[in-house]
Protein backbone atom coordinates (compact mmCIF):
# COMPACT_ATOMS: atom_id res chain seq x y z
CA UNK A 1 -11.25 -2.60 11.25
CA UNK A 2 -12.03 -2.80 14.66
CA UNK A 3 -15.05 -0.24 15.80
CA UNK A 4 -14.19 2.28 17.85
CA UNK A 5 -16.93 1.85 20.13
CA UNK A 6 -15.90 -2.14 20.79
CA UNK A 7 -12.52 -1.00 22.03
CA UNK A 8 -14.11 1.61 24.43
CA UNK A 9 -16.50 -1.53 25.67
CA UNK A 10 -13.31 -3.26 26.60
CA UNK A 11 -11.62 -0.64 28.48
CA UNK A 12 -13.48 -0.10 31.61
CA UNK A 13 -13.08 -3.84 32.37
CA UNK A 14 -9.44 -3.43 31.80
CA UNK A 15 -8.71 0.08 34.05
CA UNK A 16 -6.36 0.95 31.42
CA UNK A 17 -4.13 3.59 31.96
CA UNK A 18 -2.26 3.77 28.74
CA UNK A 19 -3.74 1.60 25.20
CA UNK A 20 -1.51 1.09 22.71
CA UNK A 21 -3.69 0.86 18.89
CA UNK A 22 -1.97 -0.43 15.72
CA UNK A 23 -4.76 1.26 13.75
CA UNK A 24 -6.21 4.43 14.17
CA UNK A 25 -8.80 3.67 16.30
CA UNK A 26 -9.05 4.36 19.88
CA UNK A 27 -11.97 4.70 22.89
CA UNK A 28 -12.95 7.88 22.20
CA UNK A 29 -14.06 10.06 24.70
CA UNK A 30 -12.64 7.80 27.73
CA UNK A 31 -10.34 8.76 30.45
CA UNK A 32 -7.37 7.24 29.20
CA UNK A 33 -4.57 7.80 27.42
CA UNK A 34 -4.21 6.21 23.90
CA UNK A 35 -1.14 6.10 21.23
CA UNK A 36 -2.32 5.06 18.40
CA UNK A 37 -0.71 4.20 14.88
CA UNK A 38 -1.86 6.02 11.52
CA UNK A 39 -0.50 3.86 8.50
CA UNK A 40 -1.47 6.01 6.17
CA UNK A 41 -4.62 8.38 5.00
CA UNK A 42 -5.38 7.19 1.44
CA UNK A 43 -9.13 7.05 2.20
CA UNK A 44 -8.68 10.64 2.72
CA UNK A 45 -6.49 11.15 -0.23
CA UNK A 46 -8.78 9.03 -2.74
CA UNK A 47 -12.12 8.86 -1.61
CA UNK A 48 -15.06 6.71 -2.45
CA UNK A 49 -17.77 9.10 -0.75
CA UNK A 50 -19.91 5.29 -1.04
CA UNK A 51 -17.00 3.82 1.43
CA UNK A 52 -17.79 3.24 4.59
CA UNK A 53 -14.17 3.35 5.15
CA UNK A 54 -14.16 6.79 3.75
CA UNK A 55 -16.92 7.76 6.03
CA UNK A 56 -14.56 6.59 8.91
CA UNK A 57 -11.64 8.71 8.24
CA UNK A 58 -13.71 11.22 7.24
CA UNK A 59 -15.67 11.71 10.51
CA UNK A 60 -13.59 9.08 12.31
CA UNK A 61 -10.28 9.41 12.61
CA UNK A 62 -9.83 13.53 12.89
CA UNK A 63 -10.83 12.74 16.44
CA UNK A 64 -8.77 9.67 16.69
CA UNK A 65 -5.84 12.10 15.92
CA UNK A 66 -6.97 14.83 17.80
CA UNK A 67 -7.66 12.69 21.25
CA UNK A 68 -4.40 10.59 20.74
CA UNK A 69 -1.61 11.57 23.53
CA UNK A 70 0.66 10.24 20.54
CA UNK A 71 0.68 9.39 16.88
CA UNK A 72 3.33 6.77 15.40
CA UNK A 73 3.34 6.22 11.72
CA UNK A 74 5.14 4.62 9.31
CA UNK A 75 6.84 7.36 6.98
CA UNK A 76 7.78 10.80 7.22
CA UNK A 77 5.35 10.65 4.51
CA UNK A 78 2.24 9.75 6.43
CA UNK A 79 3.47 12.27 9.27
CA UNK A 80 3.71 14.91 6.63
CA UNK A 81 -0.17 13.43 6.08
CA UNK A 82 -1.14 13.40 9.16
CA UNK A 83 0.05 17.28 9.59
CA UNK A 84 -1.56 18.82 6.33
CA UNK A 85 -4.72 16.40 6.91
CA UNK A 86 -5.04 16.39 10.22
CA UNK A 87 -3.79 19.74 11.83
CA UNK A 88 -1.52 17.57 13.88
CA UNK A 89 1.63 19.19 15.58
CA UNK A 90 5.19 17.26 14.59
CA UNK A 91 5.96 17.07 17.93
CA UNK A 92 2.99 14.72 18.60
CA UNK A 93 3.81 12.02 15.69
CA UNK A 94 6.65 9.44 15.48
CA UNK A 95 7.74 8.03 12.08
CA UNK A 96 8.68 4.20 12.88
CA UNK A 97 9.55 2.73 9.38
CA UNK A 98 8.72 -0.81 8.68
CA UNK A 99 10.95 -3.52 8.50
CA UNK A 100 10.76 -7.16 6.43
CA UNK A 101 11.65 -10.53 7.34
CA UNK A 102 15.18 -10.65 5.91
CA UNK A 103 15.28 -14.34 6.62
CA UNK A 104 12.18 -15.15 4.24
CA UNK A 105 12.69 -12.29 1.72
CA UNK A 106 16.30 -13.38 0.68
CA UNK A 107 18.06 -14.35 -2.96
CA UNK A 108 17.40 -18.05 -3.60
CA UNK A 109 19.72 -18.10 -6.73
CA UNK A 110 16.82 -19.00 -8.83
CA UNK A 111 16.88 -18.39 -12.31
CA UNK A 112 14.93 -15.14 -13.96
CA UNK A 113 11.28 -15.62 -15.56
CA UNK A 114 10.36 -13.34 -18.31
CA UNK A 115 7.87 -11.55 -15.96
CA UNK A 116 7.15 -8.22 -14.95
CA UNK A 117 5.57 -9.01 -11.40
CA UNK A 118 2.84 -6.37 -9.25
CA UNK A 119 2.42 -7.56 -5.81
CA UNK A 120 -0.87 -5.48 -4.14
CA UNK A 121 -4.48 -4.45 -4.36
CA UNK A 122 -6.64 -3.64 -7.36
CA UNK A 123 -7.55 -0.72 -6.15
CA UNK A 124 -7.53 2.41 -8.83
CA UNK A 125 -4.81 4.66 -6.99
CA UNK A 126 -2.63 1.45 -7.62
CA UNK A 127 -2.65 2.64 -10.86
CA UNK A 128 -2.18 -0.34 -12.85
CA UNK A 129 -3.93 0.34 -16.11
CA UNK A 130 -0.91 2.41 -17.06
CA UNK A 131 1.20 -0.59 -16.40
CA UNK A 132 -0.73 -2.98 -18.40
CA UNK A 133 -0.62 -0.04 -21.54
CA UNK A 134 3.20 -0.28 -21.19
CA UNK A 135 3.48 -3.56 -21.52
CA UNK A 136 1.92 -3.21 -25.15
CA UNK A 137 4.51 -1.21 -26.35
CA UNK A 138 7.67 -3.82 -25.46
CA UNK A 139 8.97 -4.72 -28.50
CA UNK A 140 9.37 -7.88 -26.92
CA UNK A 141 6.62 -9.47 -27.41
CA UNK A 142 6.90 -12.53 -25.01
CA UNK A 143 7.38 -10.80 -21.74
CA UNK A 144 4.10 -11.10 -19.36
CA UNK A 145 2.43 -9.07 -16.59
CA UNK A 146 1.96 -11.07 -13.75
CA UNK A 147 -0.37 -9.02 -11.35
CA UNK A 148 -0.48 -10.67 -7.73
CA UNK A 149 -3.19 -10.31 -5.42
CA UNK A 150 -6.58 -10.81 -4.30
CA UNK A 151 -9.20 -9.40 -6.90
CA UNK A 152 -11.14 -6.66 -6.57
CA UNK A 153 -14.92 -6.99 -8.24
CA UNK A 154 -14.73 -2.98 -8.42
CA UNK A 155 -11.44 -2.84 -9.93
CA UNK A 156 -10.14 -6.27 -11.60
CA UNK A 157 -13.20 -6.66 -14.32
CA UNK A 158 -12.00 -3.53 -15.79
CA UNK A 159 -8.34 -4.29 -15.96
CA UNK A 160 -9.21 -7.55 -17.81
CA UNK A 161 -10.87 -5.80 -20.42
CA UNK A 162 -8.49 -3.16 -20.58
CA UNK A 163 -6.07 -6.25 -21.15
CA UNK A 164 -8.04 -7.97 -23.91
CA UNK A 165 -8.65 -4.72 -25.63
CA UNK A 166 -4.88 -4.77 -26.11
CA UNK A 167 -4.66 -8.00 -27.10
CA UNK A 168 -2.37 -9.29 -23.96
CA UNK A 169 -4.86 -11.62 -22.59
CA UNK A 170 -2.29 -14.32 -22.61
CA UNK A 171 0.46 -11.71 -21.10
CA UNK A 172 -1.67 -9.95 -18.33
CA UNK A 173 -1.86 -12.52 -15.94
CA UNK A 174 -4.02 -12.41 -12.85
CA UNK A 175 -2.78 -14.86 -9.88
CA UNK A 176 -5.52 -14.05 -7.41
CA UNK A 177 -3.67 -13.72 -3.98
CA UNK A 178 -0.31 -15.81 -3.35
CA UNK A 179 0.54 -17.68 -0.38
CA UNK A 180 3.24 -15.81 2.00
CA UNK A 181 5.22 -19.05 1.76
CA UNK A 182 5.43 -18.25 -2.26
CA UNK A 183 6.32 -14.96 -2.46
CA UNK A 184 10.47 -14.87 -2.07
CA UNK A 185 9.80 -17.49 -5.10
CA UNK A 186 7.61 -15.10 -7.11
CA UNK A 187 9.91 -12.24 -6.18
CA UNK A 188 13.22 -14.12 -6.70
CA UNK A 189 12.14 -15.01 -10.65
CA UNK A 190 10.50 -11.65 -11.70
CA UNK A 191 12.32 -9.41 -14.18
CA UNK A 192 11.69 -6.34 -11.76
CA UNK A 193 8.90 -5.60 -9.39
CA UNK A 194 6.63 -2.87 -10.98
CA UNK A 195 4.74 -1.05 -7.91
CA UNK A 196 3.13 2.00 -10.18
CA UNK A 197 1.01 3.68 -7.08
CA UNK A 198 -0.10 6.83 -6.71
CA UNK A 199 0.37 7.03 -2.98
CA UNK A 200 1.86 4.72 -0.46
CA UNK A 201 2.49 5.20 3.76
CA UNK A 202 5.39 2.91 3.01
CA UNK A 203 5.46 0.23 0.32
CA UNK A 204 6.28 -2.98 2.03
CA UNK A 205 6.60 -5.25 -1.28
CA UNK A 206 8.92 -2.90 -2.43
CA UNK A 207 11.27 -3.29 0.56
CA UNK A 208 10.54 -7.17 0.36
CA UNK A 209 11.70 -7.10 -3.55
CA UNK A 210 15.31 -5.44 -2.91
CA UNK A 211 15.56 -7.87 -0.27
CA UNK A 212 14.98 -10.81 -2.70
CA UNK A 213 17.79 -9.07 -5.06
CA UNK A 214 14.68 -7.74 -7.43
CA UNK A 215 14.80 -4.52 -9.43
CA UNK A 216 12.17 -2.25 -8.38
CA UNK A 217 10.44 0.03 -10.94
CA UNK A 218 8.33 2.53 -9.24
CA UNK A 219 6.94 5.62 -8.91
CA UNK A 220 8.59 8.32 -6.49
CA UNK A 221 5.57 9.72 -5.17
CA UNK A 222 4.79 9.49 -0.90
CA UNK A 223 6.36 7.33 1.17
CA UNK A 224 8.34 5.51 -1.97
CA UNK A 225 11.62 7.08 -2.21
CA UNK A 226 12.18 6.70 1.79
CA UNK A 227 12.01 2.77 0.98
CA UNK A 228 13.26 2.71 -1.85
CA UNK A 229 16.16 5.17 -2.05
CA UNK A 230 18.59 4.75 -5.11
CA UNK A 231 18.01 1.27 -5.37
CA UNK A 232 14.84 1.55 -7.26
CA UNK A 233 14.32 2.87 -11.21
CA UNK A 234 12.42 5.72 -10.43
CA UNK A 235 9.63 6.52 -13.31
CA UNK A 236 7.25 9.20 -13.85
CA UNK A 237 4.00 7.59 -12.56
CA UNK A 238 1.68 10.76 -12.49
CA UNK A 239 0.35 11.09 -16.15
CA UNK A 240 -1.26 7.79 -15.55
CA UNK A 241 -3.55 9.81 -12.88
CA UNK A 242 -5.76 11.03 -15.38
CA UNK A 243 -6.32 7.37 -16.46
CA UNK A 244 -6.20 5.77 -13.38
CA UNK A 245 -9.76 3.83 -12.90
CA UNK A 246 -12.23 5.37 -10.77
């Protein structure tokens, strides 16, 4: 992110009357007006008190919100956030959902792999231990959990083991992050997209899946169910919260 105080550097030179912010960050305490956009408050929701991330929404953003003339997000899930978190008023928050490139994320009449495919962080409210547990109990034995994205030293370490403990080193397999170019590829040949979070402020990949003609299995928690609608296989993701890593 972009510190706060190097936008407000830049704003006197500018004699802006109105700044527009795609993150929640904003010169506070100039005279200007700012709109900024909130894309979701999972620091808040899951916090790492030894984040400096954390810190920032923690001490941060509240003022961001607070000083903003207006608020756009991108779910009436993050607005719902952004009320109960914030203290924000409705009438000061827009929900704008995301869109994908429909062009690049298409069907390519590709044949099906016998993958399961994640496409996302390591992060622990991804939840993905439960995922890899699952996968041990399919009685069929050859299918594989391809888990795409850049690792995480806090996060990915533990998943491995939790992977080898189970036996499904040669199933569980970590691609490190994927060109943009590759995905519709990656997408086109899963089995389904498995996107097992524990909070999203919208859930691009899952959009980007259905668009490739993908099954979806997720979780219908947050911002999920207004991208996903009945398109997706809805599963009960919560009981993996009490083993979700830390």
């Amino acid at each position: 992110m972009v510190d706060s105080d190097g936008v407000a550097r830049a704003v006197p030179g500018q004699r802006s009357r109105l700044i527009f912010s795609p993150v929640p960050e904003i010169p506070l305490w100039q005279n200007c007006c700012t709109v900024a956009m909130v894309h979701d408050l999972i620091p808040l929701r899951f916090p790492r008190w030894n984040s400096p991330l954390t810190q920032y929404f923690r001490w941060v953003v509240p003022q961001v919100l607070r000083q903003a003339v207006h608020l756009v997000c991108n779910s009436e899930s993050t607005a719902s956030d952004i009320m109960q978190l914030g203290g924000i008023r409705s009438d000061r928050i827009t929900p704008i959902p995301l869109a994908y490139d429909a062009e690049h994320f298409r069907p390519l009449n590709l044949p099906r792999q016998n993958y399961f495919l994640y496409l996302g962080r390591q992060e622990g409210y991804k939840n993905l231990a439960p995922a890899i547990a699952a996968l041990a109990q399919l009685a069929q034995t050859d299918c594989e959990l391809w888990i795409a994205g850049a690792p995480d030293p806090r996060f990915t370490p533990l998943l491995q083991a939790q992977a080898t403990e189970l036996g499904l080193t040669e199933r569980v397999k970590f691609l490190a992050y994927v060109p943009y170019a590759d995905l519709p590829r990656l997408l086109n040949q899963a089995q389904a997209l498995v996107f097992p979070s524990l909070w999203e402020g919208f859930g691009l990949p899952v959009l980007e899946a259905l668009g490739c003609g993908t099954p979806v299995i997720a979780g219908p928690v947050a911002a999920l169910p207004e991208v996903g609608g009945e398109a997706v296989l809805w599963v009960d993701v919560r009981e993996g919260e009490r083993s979700r890593l830390p």
